[in-house]
C-alpha atoms as a PDB file:
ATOM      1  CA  UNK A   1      89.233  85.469 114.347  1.00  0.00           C
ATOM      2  CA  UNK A   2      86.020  84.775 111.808  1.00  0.00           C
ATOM      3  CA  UNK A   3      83.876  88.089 114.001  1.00  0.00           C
ATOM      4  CA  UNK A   4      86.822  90.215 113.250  1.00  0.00           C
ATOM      5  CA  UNK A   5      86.347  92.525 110.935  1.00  0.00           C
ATOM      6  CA  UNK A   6      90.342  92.903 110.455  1.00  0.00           C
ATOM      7  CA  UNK A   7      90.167  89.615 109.573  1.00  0.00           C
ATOM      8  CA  UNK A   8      86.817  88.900 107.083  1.00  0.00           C
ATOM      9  CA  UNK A   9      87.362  87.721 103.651  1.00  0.00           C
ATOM     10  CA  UNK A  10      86.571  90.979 100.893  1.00  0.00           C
ATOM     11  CA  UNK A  11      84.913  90.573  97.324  1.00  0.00           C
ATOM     12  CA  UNK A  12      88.126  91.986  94.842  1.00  0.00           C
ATOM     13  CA  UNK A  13      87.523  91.089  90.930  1.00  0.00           C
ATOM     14  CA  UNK A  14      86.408  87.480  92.257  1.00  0.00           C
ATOM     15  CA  UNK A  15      88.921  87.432  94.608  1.00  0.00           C
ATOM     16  CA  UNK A  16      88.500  87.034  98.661  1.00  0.00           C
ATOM     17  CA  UNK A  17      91.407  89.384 100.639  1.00  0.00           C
ATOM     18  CA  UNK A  18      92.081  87.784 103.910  1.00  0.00           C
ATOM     19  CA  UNK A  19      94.621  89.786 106.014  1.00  0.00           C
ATOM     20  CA  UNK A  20      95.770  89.953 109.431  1.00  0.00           C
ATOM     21  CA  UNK A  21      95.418  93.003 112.119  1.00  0.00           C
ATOM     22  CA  UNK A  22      97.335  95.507 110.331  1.00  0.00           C
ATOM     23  CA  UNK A  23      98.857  97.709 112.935  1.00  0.00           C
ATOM     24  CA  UNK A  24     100.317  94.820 114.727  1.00  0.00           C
ATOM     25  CA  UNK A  25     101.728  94.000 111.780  1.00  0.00           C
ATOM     26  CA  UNK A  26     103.603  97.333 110.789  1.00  0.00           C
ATOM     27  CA  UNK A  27     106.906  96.493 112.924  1.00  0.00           C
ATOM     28  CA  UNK A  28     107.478  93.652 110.978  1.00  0.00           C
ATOM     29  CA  UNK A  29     109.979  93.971 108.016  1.00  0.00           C
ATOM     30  CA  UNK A  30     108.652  91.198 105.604  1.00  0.00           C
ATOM     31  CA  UNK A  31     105.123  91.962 105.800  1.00  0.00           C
ATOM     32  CA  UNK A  32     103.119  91.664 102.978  1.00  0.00           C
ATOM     33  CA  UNK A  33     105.738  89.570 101.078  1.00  0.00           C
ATOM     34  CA  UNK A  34     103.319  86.767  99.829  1.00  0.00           C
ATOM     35  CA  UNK A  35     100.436  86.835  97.588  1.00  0.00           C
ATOM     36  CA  UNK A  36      98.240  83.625  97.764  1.00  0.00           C
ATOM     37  CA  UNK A  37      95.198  82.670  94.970  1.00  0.00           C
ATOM     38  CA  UNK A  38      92.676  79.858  95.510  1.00  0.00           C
ATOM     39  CA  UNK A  39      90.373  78.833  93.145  1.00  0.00           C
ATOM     40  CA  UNK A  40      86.999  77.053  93.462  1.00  0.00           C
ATOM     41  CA  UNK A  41      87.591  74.285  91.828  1.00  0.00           C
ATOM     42  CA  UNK A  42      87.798  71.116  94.418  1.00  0.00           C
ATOM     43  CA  UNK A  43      88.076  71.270  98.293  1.00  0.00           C
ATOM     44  CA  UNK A  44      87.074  73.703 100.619  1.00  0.00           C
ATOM     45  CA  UNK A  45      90.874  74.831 102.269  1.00  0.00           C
ATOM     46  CA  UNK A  46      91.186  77.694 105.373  1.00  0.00           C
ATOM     47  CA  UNK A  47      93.817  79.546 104.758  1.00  0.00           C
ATOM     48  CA  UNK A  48      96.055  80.445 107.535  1.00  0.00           C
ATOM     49  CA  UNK A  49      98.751  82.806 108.152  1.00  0.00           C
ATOM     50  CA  UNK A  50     102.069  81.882 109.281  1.00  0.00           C
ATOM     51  CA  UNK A  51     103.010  85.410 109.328  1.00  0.00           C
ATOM     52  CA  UNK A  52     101.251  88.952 108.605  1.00  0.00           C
ATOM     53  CA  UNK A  53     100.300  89.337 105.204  1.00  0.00           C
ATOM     54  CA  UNK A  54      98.407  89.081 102.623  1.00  0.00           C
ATOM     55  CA  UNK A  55      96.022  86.606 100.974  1.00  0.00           C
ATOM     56  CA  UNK A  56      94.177  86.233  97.989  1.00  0.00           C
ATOM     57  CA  UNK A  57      91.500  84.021  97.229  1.00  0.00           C
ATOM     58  CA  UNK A  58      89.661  83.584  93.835  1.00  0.00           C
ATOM     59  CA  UNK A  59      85.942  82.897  93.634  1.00  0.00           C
ATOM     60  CA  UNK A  60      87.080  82.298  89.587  1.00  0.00           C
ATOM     61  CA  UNK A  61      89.829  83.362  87.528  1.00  0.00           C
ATOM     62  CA  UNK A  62      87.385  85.437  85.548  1.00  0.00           C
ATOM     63  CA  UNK A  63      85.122  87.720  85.999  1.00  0.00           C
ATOM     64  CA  UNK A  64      84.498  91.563  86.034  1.00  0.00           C
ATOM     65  CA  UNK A  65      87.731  93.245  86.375  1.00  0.00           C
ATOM     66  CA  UNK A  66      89.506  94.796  89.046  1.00  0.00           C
ATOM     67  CA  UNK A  67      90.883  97.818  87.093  1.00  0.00           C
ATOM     68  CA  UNK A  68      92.181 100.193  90.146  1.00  0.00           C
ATOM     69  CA  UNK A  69      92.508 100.571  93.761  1.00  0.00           C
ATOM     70  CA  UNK A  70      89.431  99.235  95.240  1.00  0.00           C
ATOM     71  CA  UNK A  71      87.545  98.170  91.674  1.00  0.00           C
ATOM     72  CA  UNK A  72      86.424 101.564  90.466  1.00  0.00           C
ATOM     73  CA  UNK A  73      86.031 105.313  90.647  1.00  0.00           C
ATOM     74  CA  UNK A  74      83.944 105.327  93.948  1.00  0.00           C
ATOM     75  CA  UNK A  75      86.282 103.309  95.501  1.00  0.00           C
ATOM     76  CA  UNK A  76      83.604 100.962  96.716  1.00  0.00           C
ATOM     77  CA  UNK A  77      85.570  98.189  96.831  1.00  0.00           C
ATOM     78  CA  UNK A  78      82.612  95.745  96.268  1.00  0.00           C
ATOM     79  CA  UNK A  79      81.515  92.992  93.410  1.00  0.00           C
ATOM     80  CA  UNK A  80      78.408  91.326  92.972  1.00  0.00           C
ATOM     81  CA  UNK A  81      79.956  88.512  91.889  1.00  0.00           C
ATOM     82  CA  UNK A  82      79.039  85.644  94.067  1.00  0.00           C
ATOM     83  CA  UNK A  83      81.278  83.634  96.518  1.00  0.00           C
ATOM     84  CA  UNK A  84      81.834  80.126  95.926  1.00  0.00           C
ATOM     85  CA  UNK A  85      82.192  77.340  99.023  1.00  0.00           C
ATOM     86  CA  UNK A  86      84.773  75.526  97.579  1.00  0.00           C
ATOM     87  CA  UNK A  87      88.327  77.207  97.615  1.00  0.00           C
ATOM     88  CA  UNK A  88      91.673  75.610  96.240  1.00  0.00           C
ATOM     89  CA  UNK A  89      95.270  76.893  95.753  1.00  0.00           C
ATOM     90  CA  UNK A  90      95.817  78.493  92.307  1.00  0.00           C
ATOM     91  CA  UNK A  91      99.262  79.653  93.018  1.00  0.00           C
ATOM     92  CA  UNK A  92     101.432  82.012  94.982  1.00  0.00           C
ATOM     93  CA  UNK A  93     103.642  84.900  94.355  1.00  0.00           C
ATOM     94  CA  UNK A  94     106.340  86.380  96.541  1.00  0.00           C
ATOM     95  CA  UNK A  95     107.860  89.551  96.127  1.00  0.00           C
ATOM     96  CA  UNK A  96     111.677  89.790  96.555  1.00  0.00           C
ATOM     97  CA  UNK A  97     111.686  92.542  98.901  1.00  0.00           C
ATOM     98  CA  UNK A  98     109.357  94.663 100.896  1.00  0.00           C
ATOM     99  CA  UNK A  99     107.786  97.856 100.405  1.00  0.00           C
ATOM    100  CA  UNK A 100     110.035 100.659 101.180  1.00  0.00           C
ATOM    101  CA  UNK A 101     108.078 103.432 103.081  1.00  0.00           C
ATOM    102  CA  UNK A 102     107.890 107.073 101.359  1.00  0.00           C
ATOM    103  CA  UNK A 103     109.160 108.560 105.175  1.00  0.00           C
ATOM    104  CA  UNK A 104     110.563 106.831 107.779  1.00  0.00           C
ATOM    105  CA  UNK A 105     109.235 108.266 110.811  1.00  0.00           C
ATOM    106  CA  UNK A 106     105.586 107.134 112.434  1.00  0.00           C
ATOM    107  CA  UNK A 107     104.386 110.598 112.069  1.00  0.00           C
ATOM    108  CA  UNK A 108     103.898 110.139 108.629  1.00  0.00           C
ATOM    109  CA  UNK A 109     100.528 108.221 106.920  1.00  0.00           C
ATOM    110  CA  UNK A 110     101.609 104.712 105.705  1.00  0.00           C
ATOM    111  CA  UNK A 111     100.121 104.188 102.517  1.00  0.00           C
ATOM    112  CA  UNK A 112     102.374 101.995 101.215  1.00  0.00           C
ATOM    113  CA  UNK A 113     102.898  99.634 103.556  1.00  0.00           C
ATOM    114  CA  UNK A 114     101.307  96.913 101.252  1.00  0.00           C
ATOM    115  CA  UNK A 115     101.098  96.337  97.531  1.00  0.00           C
ATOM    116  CA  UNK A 116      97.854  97.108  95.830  1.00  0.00           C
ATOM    117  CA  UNK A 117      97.142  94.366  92.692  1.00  0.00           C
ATOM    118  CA  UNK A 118      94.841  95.250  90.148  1.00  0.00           C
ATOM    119  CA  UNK A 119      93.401  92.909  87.747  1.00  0.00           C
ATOM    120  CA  UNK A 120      92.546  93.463  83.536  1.00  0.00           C
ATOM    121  CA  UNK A 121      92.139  91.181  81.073  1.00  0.00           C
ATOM    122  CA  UNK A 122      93.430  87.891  82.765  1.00  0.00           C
ATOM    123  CA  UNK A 123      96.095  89.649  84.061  1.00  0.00           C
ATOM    124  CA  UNK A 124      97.444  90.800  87.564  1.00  0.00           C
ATOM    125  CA  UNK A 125      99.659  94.002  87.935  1.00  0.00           C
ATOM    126  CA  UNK A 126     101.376  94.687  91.264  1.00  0.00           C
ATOM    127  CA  UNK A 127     103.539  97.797  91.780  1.00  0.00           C
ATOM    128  CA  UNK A 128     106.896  97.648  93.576  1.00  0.00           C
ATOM    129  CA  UNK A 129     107.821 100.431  95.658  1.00  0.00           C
ATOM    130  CA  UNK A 130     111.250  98.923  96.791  1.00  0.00           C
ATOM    131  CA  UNK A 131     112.086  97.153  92.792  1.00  0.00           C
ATOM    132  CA  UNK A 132     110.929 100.284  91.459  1.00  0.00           C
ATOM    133  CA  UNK A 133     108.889  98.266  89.320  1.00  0.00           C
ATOM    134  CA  UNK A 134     105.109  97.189  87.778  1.00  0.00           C
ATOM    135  CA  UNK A 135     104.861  93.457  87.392  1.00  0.00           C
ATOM    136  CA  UNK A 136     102.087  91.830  84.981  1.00  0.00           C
ATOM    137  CA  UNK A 137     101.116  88.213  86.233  1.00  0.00           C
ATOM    138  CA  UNK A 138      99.114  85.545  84.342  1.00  0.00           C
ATOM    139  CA  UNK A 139      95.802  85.649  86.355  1.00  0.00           C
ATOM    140  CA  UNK A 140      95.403  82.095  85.927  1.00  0.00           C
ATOM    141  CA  UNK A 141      98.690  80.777  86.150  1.00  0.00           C
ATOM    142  CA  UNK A 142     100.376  83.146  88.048  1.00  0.00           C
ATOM    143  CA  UNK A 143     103.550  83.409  85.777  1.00  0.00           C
ATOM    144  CA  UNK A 144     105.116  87.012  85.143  1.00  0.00           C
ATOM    145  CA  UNK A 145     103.901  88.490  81.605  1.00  0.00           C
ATOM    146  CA  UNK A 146     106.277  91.216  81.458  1.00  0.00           C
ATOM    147  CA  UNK A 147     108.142  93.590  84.546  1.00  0.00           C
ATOM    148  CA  UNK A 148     108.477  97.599  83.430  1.00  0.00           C
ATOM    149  CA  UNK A 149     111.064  99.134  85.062  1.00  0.00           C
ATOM    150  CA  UNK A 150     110.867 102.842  86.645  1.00  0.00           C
ATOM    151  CA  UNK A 151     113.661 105.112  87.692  1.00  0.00           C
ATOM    152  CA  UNK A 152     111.753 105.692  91.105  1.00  0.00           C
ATOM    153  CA  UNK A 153     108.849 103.558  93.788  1.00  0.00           C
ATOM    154  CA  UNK A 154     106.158 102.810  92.447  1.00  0.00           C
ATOM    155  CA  UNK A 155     103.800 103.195  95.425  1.00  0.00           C
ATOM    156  CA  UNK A 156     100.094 103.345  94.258  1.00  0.00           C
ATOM    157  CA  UNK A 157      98.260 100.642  92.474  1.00  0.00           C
ATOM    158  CA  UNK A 158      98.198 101.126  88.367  1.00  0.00           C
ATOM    159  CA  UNK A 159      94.694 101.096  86.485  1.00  0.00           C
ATOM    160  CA  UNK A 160      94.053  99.927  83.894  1.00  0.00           C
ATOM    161  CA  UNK A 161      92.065 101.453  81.048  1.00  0.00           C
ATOM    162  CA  UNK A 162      91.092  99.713  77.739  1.00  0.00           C
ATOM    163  CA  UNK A 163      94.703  98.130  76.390  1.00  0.00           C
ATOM    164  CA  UNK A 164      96.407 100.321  78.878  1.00  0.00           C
ATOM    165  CA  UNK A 165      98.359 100.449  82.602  1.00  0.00           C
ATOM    166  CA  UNK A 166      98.456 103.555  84.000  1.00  0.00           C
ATOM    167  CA  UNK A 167     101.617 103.636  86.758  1.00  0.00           C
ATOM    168  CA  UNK A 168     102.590 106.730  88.434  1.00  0.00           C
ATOM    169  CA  UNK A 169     106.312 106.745  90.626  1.00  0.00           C
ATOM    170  CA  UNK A 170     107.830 108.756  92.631  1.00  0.00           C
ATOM    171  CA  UNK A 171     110.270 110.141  89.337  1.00  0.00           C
ATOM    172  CA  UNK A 172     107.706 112.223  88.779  1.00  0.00           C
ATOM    173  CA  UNK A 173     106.323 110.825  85.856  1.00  0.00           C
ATOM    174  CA  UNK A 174     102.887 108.930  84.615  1.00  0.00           C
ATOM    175  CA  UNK A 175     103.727 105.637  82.750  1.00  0.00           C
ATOM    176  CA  UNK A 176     101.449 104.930  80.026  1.00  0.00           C
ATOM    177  CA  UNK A 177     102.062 101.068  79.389  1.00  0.00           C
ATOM    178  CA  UNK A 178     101.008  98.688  76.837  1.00  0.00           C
ATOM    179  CA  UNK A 179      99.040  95.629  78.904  1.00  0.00           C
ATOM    180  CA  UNK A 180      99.583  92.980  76.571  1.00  0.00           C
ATOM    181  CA  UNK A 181     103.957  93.142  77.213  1.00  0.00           C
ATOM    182  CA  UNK A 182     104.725  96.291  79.039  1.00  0.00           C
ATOM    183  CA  UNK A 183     105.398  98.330  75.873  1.00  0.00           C
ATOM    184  CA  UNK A 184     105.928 102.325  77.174  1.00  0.00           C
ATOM    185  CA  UNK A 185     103.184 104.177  75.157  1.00  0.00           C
ATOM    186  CA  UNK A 186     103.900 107.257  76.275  1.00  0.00           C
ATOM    187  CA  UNK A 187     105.032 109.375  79.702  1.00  0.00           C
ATOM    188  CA  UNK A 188     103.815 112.565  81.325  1.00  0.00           C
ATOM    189  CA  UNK A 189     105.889 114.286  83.619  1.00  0.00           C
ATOM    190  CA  UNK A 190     103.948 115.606  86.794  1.00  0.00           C
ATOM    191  CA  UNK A 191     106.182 116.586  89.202  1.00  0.00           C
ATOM    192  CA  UNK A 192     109.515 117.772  89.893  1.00  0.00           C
END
């Protein structure tokens, strides 16, 4: 499993993503249900999957953030931050439902098979394309800041800019939110 490349640990805002082989995983309704953190701060713990999905490891619960889909404009998914030895459960989140799919037939790309977390300021924000929601989580802790409610999916990951979270949904409109407790700044409608 460790000379797999589905299965080696990524660099994500001091976080390590572990995850299973993803296309045996697609037929399965409650994948990508559970989030897991570790931290570095006592024993050195392999993580193991009951089940396809997703975990998260944190090198340390700070760091450079993680402000969009794969850290940053180029997408290159990659920080210099190093790697500690030592990993330990933070805490775990589990979503209530699973994604719902844009299109129900295998013809069609899956993008949204999984949720995409990005990380600001001590905080983590996952989208929910089958709550129709954003979620802000303590980064440390783990406990929900805030939840902002859209009237469709929301099926990409936010970003984050400055004091902001950026969400777009499948209403057709582009959420400017407040990061601090979820506050609607302002909304641009994009589509139909």
């Amino acid at each position: 499993m460790a000379d797999d490349p589905a299965h080696q640990p990524l660099a994500l805002h001091g976080l390590i993503t572990q995850s299973t082989n993803l296309k045996s995983a697609f037929s399965l309704p409650r994948f990508w249900r559970r989030i897991t953190l570790y931290s570095n701060q006592t024993m050195m713990i392999k993580p193991r999957l009951i089940f396809p999905g997703l975990v998260l490891l944190t090198a340390q619960l700070q760091g450079a953030d993680w402000p969009q889909h794969r850290a940053d404009a180029a997408r290159s998914g990659y920080t210099a931050e190093p790697l500690p030895n030592r990993l330990q459960l933070a805490w775990t989140y589990r979503a209530r439902h699973a994604p719902k799919p844009a299109w129900h037939t295998s013809e069609r790309v899956q993008f949204d098979f999984a949720c995409q977390p990005i990380v600001a300021n001590g905080k983590v924000f996952i989208g929910s394309s089958a709550e129709d929601t954003v979620t802000a989580m303590d980064l440390k802790t783990g406990q929900t800041r805030w939840v902002f409610f859209a009237e469709g999916p929301v099926r990409f990951a936010p970003a984050a800019w400055q004091d902001r979270v950026f969400v777009a949904s499948d209403d057709g409109w582009l959420y400017a939110l407040a990061q601090n407790d979820g506050r609607l700044l302002w909304k641009f409608r994009g589509g139909p």
